[in-house]
Structure formats: C-alpha cells, structure tokens
N, C-alpha and C. Protein backbone atom coordinates (compact mmCIF):
# COMPACT_ATOMS: atom_id res chain seq x y z
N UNK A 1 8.85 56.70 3.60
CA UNK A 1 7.94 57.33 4.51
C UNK A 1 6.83 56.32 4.84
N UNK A 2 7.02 56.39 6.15
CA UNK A 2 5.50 55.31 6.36
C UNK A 2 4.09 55.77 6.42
N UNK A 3 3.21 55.09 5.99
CA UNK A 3 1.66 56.15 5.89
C UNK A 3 1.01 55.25 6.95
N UNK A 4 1.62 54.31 7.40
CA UNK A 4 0.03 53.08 8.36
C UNK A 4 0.34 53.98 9.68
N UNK A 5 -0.83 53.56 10.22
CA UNK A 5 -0.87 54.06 11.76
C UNK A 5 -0.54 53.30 12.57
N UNK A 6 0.30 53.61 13.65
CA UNK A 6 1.32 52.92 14.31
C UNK A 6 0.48 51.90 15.16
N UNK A 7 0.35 50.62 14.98
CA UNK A 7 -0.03 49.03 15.81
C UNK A 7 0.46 49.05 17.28
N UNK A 8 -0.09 49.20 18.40
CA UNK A 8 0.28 49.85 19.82
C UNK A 8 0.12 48.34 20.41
N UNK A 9 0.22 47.34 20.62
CA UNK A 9 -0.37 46.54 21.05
C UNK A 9 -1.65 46.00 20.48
N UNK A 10 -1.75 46.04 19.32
CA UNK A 10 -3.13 45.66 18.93
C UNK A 10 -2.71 44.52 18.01
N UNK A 11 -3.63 43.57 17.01
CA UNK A 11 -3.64 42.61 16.03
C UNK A 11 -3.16 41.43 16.50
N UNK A 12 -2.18 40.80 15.38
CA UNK A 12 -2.28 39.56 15.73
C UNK A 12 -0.60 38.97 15.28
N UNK A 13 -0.07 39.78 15.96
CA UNK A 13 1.55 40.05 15.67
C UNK A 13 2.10 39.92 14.63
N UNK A 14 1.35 40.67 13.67
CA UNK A 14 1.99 41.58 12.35
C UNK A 14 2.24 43.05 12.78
N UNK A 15 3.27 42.92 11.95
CA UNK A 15 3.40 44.65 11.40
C UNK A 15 3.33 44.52 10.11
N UNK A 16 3.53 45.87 9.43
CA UNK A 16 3.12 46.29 8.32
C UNK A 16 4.98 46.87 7.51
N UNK A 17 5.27 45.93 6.41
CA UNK A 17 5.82 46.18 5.98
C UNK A 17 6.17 47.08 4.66
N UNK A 18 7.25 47.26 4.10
CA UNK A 18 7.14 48.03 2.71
C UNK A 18 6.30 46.75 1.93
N UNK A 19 7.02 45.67 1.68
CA UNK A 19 6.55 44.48 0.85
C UNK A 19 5.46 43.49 1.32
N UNK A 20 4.48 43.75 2.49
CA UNK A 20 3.56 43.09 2.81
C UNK A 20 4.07 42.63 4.60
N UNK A 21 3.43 41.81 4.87
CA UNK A 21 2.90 41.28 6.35
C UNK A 21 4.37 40.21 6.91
N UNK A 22 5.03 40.54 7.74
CA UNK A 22 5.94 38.83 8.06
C UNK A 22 5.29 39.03 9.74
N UNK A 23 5.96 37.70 10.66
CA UNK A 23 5.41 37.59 11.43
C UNK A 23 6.83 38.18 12.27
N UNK A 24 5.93 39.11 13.18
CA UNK A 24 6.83 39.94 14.51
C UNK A 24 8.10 38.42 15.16
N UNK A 25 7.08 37.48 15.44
CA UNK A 25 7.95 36.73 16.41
C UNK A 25 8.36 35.30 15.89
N UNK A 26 8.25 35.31 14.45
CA UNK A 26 9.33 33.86 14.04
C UNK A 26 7.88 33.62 13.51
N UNK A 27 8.38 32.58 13.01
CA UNK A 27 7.78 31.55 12.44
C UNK A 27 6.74 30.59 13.21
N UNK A 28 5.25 30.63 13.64
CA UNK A 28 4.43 30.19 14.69
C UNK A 28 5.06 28.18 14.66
N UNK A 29 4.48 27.92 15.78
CA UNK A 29 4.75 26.21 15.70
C UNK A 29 4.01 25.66 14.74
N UNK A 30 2.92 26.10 14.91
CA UNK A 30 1.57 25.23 13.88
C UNK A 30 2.02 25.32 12.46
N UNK A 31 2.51 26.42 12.43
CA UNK A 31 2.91 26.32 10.97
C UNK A 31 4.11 25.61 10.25
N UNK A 32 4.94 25.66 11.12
CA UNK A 32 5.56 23.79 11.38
C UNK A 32 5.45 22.69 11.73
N UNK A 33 4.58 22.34 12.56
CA UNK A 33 3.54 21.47 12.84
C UNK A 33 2.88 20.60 11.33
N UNK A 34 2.27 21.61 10.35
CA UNK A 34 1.39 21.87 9.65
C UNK A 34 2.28 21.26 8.77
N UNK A 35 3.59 21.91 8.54
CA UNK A 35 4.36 21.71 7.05
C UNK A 35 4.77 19.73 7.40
N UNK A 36 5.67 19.61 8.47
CA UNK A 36 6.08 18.22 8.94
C UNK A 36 4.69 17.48 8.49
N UNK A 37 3.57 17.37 9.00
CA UNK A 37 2.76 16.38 8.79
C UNK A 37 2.33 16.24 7.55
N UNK A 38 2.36 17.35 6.59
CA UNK A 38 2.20 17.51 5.02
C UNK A 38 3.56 16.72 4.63
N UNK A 39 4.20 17.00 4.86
CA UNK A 39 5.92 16.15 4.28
C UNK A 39 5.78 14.78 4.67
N UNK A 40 5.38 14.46 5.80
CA UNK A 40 5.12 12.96 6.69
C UNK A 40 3.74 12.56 5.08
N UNK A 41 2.61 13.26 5.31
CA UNK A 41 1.26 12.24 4.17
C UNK A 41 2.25 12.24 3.16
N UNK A 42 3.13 12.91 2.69
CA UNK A 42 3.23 12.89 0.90
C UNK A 42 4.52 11.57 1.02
N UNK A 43 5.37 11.61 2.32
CA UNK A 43 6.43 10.34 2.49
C UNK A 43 5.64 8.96 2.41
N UNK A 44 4.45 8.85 3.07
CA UNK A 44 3.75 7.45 3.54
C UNK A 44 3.05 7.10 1.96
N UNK A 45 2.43 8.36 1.09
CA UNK A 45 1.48 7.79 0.00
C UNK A 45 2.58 7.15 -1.06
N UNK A 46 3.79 8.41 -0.80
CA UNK A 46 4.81 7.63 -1.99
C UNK A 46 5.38 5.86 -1.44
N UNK A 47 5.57 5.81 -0.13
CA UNK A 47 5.91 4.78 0.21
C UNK A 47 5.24 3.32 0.21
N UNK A 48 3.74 3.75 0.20
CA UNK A 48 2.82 2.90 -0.30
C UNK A 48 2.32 2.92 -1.71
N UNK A 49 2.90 3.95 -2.63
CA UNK A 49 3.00 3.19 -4.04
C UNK A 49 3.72 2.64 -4.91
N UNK A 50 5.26 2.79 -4.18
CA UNK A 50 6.43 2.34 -4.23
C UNK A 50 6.23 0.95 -3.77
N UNK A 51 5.66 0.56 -3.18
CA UNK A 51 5.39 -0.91 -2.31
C UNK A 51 4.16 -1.73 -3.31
N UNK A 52 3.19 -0.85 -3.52
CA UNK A 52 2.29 -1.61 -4.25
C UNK A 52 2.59 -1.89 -5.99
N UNK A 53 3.64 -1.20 -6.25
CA UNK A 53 3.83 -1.66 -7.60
C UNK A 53 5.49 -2.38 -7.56
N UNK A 54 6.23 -2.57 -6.52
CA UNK A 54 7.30 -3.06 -6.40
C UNK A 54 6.77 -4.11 -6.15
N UNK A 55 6.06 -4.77 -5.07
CA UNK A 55 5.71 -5.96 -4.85
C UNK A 55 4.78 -7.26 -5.27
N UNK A 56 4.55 -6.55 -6.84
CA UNK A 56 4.27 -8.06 -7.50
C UNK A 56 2.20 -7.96 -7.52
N UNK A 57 1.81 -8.60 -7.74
CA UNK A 57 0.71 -8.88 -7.77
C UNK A 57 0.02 -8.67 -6.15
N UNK A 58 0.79 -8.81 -5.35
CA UNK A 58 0.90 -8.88 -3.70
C UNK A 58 0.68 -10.05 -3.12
N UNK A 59 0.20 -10.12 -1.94
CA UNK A 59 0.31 -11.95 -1.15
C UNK A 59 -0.65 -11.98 -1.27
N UNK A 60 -0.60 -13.64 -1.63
CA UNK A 60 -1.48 -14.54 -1.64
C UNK A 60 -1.46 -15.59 -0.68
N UNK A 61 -2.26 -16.35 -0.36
CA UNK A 61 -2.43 -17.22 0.38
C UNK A 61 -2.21 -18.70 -0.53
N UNK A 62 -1.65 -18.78 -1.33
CA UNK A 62 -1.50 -20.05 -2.06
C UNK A 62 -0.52 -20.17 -2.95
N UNK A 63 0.36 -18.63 -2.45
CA UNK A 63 1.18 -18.85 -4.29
C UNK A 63 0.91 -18.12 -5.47
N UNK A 64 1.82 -17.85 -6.06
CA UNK A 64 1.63 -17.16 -7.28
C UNK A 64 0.93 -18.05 -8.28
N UNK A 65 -0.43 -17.13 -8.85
CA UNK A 65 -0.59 -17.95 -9.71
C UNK A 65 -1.89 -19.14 -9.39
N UNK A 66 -2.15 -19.07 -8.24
CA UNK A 66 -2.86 -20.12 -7.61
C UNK A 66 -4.39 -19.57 -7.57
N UNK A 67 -4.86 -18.68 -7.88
CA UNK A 67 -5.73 -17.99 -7.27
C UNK A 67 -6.65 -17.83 -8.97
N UNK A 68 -7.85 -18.60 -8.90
CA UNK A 68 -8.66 -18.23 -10.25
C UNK A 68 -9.17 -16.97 -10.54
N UNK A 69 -9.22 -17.19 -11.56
CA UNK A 69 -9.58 -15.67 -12.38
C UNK A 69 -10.75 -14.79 -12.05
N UNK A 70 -11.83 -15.54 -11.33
CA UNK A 70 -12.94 -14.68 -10.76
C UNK A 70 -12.74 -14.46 -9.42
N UNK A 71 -11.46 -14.76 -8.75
CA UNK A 71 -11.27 -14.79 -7.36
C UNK A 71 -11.84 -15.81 -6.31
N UNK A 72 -12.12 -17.07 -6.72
CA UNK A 72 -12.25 -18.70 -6.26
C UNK A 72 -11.07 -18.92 -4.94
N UNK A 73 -11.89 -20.41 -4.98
CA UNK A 73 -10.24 -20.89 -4.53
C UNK A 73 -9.79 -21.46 -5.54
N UNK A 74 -8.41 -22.12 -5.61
CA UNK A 74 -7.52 -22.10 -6.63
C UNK A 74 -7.87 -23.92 -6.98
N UNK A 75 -7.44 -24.29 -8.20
CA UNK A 75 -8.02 -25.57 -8.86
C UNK A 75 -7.11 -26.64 -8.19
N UNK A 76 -7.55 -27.32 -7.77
CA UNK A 76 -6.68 -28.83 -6.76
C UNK A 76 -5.44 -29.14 -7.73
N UNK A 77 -6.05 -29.49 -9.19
CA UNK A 77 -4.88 -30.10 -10.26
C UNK A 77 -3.54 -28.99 -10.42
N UNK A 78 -4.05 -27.62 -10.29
CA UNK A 78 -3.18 -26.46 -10.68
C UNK A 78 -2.57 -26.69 -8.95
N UNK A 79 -2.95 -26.68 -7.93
CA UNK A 79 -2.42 -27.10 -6.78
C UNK A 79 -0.93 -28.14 -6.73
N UNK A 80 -1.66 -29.70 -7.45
CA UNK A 80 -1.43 -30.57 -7.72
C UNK A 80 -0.01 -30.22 -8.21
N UNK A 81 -0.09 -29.60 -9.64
CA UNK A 81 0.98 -29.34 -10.62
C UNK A 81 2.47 -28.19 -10.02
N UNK A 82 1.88 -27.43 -9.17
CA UNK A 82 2.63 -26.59 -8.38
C UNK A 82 3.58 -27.12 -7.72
N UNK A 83 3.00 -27.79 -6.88
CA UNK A 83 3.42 -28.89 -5.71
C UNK A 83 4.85 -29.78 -6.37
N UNK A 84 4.32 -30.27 -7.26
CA UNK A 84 5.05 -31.35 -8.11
C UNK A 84 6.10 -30.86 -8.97
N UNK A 85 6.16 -29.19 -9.47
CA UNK A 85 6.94 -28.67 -10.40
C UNK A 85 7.93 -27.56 -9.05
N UNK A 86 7.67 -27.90 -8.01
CA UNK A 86 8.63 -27.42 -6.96
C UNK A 86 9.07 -28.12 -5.95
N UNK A 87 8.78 -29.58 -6.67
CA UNK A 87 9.80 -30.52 -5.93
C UNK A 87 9.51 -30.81 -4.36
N UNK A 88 7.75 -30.57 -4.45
CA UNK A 88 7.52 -31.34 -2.57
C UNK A 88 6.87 -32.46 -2.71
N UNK A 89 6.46 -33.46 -3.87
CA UNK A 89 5.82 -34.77 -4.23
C UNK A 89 6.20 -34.88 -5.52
N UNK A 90 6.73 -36.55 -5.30
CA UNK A 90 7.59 -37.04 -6.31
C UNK A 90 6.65 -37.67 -7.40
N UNK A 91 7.30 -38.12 -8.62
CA UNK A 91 6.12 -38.07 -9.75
C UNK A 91 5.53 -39.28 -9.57
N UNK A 92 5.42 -40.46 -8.69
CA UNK A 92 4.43 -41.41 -8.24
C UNK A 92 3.53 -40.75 -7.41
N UNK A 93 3.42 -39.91 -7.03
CA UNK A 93 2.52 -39.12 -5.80
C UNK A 93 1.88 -37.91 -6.71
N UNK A 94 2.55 -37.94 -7.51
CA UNK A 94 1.76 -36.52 -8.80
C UNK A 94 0.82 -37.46 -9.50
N UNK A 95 1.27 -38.60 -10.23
CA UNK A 95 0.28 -39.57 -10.82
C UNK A 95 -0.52 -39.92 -9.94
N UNK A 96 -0.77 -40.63 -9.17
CA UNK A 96 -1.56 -41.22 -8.37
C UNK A 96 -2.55 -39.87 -7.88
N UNK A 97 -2.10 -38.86 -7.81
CA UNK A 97 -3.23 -37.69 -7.20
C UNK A 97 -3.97 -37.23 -8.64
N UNK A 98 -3.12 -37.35 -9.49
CA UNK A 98 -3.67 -37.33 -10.73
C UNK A 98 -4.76 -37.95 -10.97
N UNK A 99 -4.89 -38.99 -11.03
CA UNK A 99 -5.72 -39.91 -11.26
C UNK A 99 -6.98 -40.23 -10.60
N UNK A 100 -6.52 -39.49 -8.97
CA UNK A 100 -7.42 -39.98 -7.56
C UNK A 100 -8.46 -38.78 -8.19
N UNK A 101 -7.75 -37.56 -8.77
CA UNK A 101 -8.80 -36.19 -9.18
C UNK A 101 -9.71 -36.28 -9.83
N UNK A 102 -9.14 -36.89 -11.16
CA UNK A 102 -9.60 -37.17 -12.46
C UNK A 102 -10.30 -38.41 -13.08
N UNK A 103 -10.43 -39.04 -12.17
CA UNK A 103 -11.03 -40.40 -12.14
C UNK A 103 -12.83 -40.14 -11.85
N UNK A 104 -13.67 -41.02 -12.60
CA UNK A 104 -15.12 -40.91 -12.54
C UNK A 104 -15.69 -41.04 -11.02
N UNK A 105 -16.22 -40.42 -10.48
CA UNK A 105 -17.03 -40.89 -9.28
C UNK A 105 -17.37 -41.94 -9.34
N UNK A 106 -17.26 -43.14 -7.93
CA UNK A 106 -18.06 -44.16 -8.45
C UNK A 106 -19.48 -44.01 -7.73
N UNK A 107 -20.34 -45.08 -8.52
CA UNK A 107 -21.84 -45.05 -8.31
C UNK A 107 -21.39 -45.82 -6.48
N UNK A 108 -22.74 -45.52 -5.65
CA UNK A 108 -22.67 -45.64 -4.48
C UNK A 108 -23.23 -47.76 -4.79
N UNK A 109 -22.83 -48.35 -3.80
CA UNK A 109 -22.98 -50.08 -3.69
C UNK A 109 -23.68 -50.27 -4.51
C-alpha cells in the first residue's frame, strides 16, 4: 500500500519508492561525467607513481651519479673519471686532464 502523496509534475525527477529514491529518467550525464573524470585523476596519479619510482633517481643533466650531494654542479675529476670509464677519452687524455686539474696554480710572471 502506498502512503506518499502522488508527485503530479512536481520535484526533481524522483519518485518515491518501497526501498528509497532512483532516478525517473536513467542515470543523469553529470553523474557520468563525474564518475569518468574520477577514474581519469585516480589513472594519471597511479601513472605518475608508477613512473616516479620505475624511473630511477630521474634525469639528470650529467648522468647518473654526477650530481653532488648538496645539489652543485658535479666535480670536473668525477666528470673526468666518467668520461674515461665509458670509453669517450683514452687513458693519455684521462692522465693529462688529470694532472691539468690537479696540478698547483701557478704564481702569475
């Protein structure tokens, strides 16, 4: 038996059910609208923490490893040693830069 008083055109296209409220005419857009862009933020945050812990320390501009510990630029010799332990200057060109680094300033004339 129903007890509500019959909705003639009035509200906001509910009726009144035994078990509560559904909507007369489907399911509104917004409220799909609403769900997609909630599914879209939760796809992009996972996809950017999937990325930030898959990809390493992240890019650098010098190389892994190159970059000092207070966030500098990176040490010429550790440069130096990089260079030389990946085979783009041969070990007369590692010594000699060696040396050009590590060598005393000289006094001016």
């Amino acid at each position: 038996m129903n007890t509500y008083p019959p909705l003639q055109g009035r509200g906001f296209g509910f009726r009144p059910t035994p078990d509560g409220y559904y909507y007369a005419h489907g399911t509104p857009a917004l409220a799909w609208a609403t769900f997609a862009l909630v599914v879209l933020l939760v796809l992009i945050v996972g996809a950017m923490i999937v990325a930030r812990f898959a990809g390493g320390r992240g890019r650098r501009h010098f190389g892994p490893r190159m970059m000092m510990r207070h966030g500098g630029p990176p040490d010429p010799l550790e440069v130096l040693r990089m260079r030389f332990a990946s085979g783009q200057i041969s070990r007369d060109e590692f010594l000699q830069a060696t040396s050009d680094l590590t060598a005393a300033p000289q006094p001016p004339g």
